[in-house]
C-alpha atoms as a PDB file:
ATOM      1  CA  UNK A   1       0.000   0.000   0.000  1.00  0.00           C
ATOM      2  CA  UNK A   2       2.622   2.529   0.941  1.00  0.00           C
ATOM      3  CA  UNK A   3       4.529   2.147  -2.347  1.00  0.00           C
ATOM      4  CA  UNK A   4       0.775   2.816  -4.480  1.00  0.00           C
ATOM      5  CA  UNK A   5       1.081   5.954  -1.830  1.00  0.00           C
ATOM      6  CA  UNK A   6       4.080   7.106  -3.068  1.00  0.00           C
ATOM      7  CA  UNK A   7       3.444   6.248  -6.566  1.00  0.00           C
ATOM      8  CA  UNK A   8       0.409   8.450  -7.115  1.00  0.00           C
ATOM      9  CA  UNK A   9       2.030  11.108  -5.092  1.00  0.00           C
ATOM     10  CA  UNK A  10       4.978  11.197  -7.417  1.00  0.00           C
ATOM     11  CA  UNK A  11       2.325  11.339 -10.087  1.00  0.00           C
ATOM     12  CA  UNK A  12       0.385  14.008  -8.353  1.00  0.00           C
ATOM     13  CA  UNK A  13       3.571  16.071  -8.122  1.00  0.00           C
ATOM     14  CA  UNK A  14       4.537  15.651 -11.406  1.00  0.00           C
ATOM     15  CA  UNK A  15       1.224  17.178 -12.347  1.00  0.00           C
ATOM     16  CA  UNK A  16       1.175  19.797  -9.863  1.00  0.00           C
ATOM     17  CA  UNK A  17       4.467  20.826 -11.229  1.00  0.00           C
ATOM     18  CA  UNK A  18       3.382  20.899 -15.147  1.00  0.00           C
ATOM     19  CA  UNK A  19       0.573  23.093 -14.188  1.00  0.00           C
ATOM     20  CA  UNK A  20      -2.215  21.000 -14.246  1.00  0.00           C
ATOM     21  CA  UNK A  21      -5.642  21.751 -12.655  1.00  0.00           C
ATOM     22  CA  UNK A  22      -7.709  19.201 -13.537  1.00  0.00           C
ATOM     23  CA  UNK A  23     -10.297  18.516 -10.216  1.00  0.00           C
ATOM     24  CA  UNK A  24      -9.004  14.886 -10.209  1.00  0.00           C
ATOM     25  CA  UNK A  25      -5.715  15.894  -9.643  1.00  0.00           C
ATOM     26  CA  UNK A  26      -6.798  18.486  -7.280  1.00  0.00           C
ATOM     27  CA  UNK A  27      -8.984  15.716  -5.297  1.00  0.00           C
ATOM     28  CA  UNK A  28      -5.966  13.429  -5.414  1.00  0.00           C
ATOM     29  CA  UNK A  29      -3.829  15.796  -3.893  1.00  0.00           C
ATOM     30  CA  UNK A  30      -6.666  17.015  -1.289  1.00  0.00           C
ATOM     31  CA  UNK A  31      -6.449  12.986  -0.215  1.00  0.00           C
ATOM     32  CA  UNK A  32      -2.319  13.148   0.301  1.00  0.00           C
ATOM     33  CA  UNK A  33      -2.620  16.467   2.006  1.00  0.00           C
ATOM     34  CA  UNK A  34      -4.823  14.847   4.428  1.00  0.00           C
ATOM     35  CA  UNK A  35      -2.999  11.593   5.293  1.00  0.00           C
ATOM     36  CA  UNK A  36      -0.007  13.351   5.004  1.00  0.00           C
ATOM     37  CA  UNK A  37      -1.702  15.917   8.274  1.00  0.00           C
ATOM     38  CA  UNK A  38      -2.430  18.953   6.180  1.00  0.00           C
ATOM     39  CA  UNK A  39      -5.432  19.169   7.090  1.00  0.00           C
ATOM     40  CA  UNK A  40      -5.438  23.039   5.536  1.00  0.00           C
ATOM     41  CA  UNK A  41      -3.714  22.076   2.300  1.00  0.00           C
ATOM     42  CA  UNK A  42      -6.581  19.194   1.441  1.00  0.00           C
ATOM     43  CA  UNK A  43      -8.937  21.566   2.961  1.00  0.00           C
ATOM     44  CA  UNK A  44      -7.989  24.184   0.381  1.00  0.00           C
ATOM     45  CA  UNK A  45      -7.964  22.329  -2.534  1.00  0.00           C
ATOM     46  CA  UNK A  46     -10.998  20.551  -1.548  1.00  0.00           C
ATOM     47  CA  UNK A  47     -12.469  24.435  -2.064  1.00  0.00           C
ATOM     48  CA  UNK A  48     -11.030  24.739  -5.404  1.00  0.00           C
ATOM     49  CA  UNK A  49     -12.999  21.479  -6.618  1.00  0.00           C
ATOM     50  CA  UNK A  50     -16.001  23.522  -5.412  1.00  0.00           C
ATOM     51  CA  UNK A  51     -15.234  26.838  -7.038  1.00  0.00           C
ATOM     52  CA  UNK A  52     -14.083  25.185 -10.040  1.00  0.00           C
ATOM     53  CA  UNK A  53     -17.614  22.897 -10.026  1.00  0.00           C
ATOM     54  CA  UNK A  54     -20.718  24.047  -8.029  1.00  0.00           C
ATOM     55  CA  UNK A  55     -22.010  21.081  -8.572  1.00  0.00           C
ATOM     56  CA  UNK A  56     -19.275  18.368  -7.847  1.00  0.00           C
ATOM     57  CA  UNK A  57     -20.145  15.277  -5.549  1.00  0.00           C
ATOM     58  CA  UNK A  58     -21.656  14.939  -2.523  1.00  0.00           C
ATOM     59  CA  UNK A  59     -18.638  13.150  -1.603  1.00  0.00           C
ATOM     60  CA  UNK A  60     -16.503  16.636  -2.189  1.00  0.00           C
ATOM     61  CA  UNK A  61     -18.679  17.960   0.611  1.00  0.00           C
ATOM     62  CA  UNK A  62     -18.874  15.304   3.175  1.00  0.00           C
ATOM     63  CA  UNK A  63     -14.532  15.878   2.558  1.00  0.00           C
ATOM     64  CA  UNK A  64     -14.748  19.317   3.657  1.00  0.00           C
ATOM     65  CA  UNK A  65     -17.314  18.697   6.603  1.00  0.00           C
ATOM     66  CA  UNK A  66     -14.473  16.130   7.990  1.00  0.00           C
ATOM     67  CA  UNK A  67     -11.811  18.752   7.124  1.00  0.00           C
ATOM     68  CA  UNK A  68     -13.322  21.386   9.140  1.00  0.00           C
ATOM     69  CA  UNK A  69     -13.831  19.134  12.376  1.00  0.00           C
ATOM     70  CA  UNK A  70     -10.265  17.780  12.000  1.00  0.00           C
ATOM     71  CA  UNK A  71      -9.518  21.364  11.952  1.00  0.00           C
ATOM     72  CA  UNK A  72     -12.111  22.112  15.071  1.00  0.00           C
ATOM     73  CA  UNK A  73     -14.327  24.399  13.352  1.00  0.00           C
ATOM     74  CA  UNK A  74     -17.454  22.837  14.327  1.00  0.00           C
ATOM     75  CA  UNK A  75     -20.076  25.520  12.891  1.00  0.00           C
ATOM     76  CA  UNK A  76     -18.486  24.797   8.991  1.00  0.00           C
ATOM     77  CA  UNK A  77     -18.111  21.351   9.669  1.00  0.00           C
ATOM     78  CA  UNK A  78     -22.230  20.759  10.650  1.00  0.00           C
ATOM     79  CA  UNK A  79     -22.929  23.559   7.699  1.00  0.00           C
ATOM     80  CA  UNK A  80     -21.058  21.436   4.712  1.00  0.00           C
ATOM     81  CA  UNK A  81     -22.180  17.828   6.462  1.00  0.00           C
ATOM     82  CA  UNK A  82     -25.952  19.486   6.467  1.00  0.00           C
ATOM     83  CA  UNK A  83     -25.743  20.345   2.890  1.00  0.00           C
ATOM     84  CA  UNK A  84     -25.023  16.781   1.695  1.00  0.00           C
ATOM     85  CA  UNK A  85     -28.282  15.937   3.495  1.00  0.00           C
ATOM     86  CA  UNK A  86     -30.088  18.405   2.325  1.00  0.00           C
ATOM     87  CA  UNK A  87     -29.334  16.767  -1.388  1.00  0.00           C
ATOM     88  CA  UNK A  88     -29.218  13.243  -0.034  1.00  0.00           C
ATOM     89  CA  UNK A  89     -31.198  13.100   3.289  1.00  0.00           C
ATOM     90  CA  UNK A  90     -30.587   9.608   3.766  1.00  0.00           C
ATOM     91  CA  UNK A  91     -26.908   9.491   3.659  1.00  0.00           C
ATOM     92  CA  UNK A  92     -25.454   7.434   6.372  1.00  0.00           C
ATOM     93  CA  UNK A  93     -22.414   8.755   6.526  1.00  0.00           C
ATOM     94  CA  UNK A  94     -23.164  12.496   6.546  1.00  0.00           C
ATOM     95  CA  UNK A  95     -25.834  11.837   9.600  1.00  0.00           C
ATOM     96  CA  UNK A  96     -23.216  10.000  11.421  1.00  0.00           C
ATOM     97  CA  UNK A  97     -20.662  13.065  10.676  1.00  0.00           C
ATOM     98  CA  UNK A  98     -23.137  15.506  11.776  1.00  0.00           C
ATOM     99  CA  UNK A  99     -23.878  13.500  14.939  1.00  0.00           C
ATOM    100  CA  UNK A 100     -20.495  13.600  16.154  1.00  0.00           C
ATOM    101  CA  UNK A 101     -20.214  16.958  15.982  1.00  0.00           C
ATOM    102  CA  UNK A 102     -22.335  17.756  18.372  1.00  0.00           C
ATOM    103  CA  UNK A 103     -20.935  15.148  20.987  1.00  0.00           C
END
């Protein structure tokens, strides 16, 4: 697992460094900033997936709700964790989320 890790973050880089800002490689490197403890840096990009596509996954969403609680900013957390239910009320995951946040 760790080499796949640093595979696709050599990849990543690569791509970062040719310029590329394609919202998969954006995503990918949201996902290494966060295991890597930048919790900011995936934050951040997680944002530009947004800006760059209003409409992107739910998924994109529930990843900046977790960012923001990481980060202990409670209030963003619940609001980006209540807009994936909102668009998918039933969502497991994002109810769970939101319940922990207000342990």
């Amino acid at each position: 697992m760790e080499g796949k890790f640093s595979q696709a973050k050599h990849i990543v880089q690569q791509d970062n460094e040719e310029g590329k800002t394609e919202p998969l490689i954006i995503i990918a490197q949201a996902i290494i900033d966060y295991n890597e403890g930048r919790i900011d840096g995936a934050l951040n990009n997680l944002k530009r997936v947004i800006e760059m596509n209003p409409n992107a996954p739910l998924d994109i969403w529930m990843a900046i709700g977790i960012c923001y609680f990481k980060l202990g900013n409670l209030p963003k957390a619940k609001f980006a964790l209540e807009f994936v239910l909102e668009h998918d009320p039933d969502n497991a995951t994002a109810l769970t989320a939101l319940g922990v946040t207000e342990l």
